[in-house]
Each structure stands twice: as C-alpha cells, then as structure tokens.
C-alpha atoms as a PDB file:
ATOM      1  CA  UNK A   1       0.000   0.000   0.000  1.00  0.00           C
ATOM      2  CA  UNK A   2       1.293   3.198  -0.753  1.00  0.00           C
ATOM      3  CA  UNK A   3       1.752   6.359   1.175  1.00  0.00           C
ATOM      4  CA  UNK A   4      -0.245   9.382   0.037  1.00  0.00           C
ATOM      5  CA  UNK A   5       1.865  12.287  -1.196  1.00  0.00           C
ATOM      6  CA  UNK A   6       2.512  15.309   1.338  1.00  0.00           C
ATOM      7  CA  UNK A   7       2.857  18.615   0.579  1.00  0.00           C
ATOM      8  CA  UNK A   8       4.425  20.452   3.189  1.00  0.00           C
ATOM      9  CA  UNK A   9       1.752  23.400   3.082  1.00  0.00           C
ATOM     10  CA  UNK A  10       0.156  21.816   6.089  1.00  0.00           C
ATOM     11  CA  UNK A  11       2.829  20.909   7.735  1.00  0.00           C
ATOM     12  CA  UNK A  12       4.229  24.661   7.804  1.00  0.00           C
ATOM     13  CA  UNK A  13       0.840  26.177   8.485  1.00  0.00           C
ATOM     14  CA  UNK A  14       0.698  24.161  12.042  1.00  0.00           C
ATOM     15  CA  UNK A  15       4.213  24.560  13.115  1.00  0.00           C
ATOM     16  CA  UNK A  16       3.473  28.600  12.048  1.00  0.00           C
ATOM     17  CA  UNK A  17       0.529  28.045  14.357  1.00  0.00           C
ATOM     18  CA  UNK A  18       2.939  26.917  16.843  1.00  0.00           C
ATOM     19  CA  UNK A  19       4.819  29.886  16.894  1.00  0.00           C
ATOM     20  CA  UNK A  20       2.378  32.158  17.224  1.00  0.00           C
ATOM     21  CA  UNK A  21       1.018  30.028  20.096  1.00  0.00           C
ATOM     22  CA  UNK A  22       4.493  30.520  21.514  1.00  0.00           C
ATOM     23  CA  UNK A  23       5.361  33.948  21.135  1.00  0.00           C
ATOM     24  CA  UNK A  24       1.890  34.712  22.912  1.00  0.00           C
ATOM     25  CA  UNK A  25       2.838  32.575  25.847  1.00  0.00           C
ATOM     26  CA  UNK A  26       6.108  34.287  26.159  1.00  0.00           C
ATOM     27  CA  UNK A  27       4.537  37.893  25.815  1.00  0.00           C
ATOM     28  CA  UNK A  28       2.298  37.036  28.556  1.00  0.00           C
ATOM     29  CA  UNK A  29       5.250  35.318  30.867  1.00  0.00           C
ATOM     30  CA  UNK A  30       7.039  38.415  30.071  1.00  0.00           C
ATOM     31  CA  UNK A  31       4.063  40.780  31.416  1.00  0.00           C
ATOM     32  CA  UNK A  32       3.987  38.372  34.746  1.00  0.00           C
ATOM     33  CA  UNK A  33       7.677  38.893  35.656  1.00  0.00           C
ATOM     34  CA  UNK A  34       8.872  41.279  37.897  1.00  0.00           C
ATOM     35  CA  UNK A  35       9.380  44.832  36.926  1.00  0.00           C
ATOM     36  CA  UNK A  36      12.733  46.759  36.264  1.00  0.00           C
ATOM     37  CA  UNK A  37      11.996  48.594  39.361  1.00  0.00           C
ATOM     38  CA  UNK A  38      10.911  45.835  41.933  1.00  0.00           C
ATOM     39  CA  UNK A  39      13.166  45.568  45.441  1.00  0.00           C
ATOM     40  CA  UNK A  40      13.315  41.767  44.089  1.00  0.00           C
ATOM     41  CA  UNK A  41      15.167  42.087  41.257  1.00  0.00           C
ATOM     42  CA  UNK A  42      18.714  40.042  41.638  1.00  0.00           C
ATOM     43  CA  UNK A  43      21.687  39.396  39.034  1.00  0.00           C
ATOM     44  CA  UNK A  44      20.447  36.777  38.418  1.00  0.00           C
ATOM     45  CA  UNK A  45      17.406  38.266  36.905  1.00  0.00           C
ATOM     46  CA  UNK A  46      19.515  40.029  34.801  1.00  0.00           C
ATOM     47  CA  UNK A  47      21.615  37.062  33.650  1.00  0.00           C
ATOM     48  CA  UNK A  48      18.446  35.033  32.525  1.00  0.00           C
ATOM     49  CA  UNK A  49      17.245  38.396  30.943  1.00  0.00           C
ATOM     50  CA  UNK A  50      19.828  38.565  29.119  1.00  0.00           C
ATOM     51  CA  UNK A  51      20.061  35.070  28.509  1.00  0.00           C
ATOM     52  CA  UNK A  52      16.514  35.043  27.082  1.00  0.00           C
ATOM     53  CA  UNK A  53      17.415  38.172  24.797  1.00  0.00           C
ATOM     54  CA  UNK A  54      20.462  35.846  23.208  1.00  0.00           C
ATOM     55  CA  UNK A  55      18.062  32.790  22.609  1.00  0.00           C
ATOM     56  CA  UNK A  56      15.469  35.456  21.038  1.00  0.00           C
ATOM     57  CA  UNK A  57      18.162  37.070  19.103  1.00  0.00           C
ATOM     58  CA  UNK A  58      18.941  33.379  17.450  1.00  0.00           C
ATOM     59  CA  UNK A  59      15.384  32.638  16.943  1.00  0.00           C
ATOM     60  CA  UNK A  60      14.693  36.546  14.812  1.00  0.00           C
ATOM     61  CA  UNK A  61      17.944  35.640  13.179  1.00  0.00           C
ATOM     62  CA  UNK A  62      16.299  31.906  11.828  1.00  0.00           C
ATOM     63  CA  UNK A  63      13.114  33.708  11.243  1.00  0.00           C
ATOM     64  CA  UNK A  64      14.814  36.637   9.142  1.00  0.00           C
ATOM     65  CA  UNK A  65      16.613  34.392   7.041  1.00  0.00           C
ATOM     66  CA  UNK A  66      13.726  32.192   6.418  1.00  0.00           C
ATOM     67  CA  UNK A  67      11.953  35.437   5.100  1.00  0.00           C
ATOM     68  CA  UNK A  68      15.471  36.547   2.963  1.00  0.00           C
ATOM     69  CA  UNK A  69      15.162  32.825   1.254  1.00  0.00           C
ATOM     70  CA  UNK A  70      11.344  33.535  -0.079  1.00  0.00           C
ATOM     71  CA  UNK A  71      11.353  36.454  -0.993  1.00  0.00           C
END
C-alpha cells in the first residue's frame, strides 16, 4: 500500500501556528515577571534576561533568514 503524497503546506501552516502560540505565551510570561523597578530584582534576573534576549536574538535571526530565502 502506498503512502499518500505530502505537501508540506500543512505541515508549515501548524508549526506557524505553533509559533504564534508561543510567542503569545512568552509575551504574557514576560508581562507576569517582575518589573525593572521591583526591590526583588537580583543578578540573576539580569543574567536570565539577558540570557533570554540571546536565545530570542537566534530565533529573529532563523526567522529573518527564512523570510530573505522567499522572498
């Protein structure tokens, strides 16, 4: 029995669903943590800030030349 031929259109639309779903869970995360000006704020907090930014960085970086290759 043969397999039926996939076309990758679905595939991207989910995993773009994904993402989405992602980047609205990490907004919201975001909004939850503690502010620049809390009493709580440790380097630590910073590091993982900063951290975060450099993992965020790479992901734009994919994304960006994802959009360079189609266009």
């Amino acid at each position: 029995m043969s397999r039926p031929a996939l076309e990758p259109n679905a595939a991207y639309e989910h995993a773009h669903l994904i993402a989405r779903d992602l980047l609205d869970d990490l907004r919201r995360q975001l909004d939850e943590m503690a502010k620049p000006d809390s009493d709580n704020i440790r380097w630590r907090h910073a590091r993982t800030m900063n951290q975060i930014n450099a993992q965020l960085s790479d992901v734009a970086e994919l994304v960006d030349q994802l959009n360079i290759r189609n266009r």
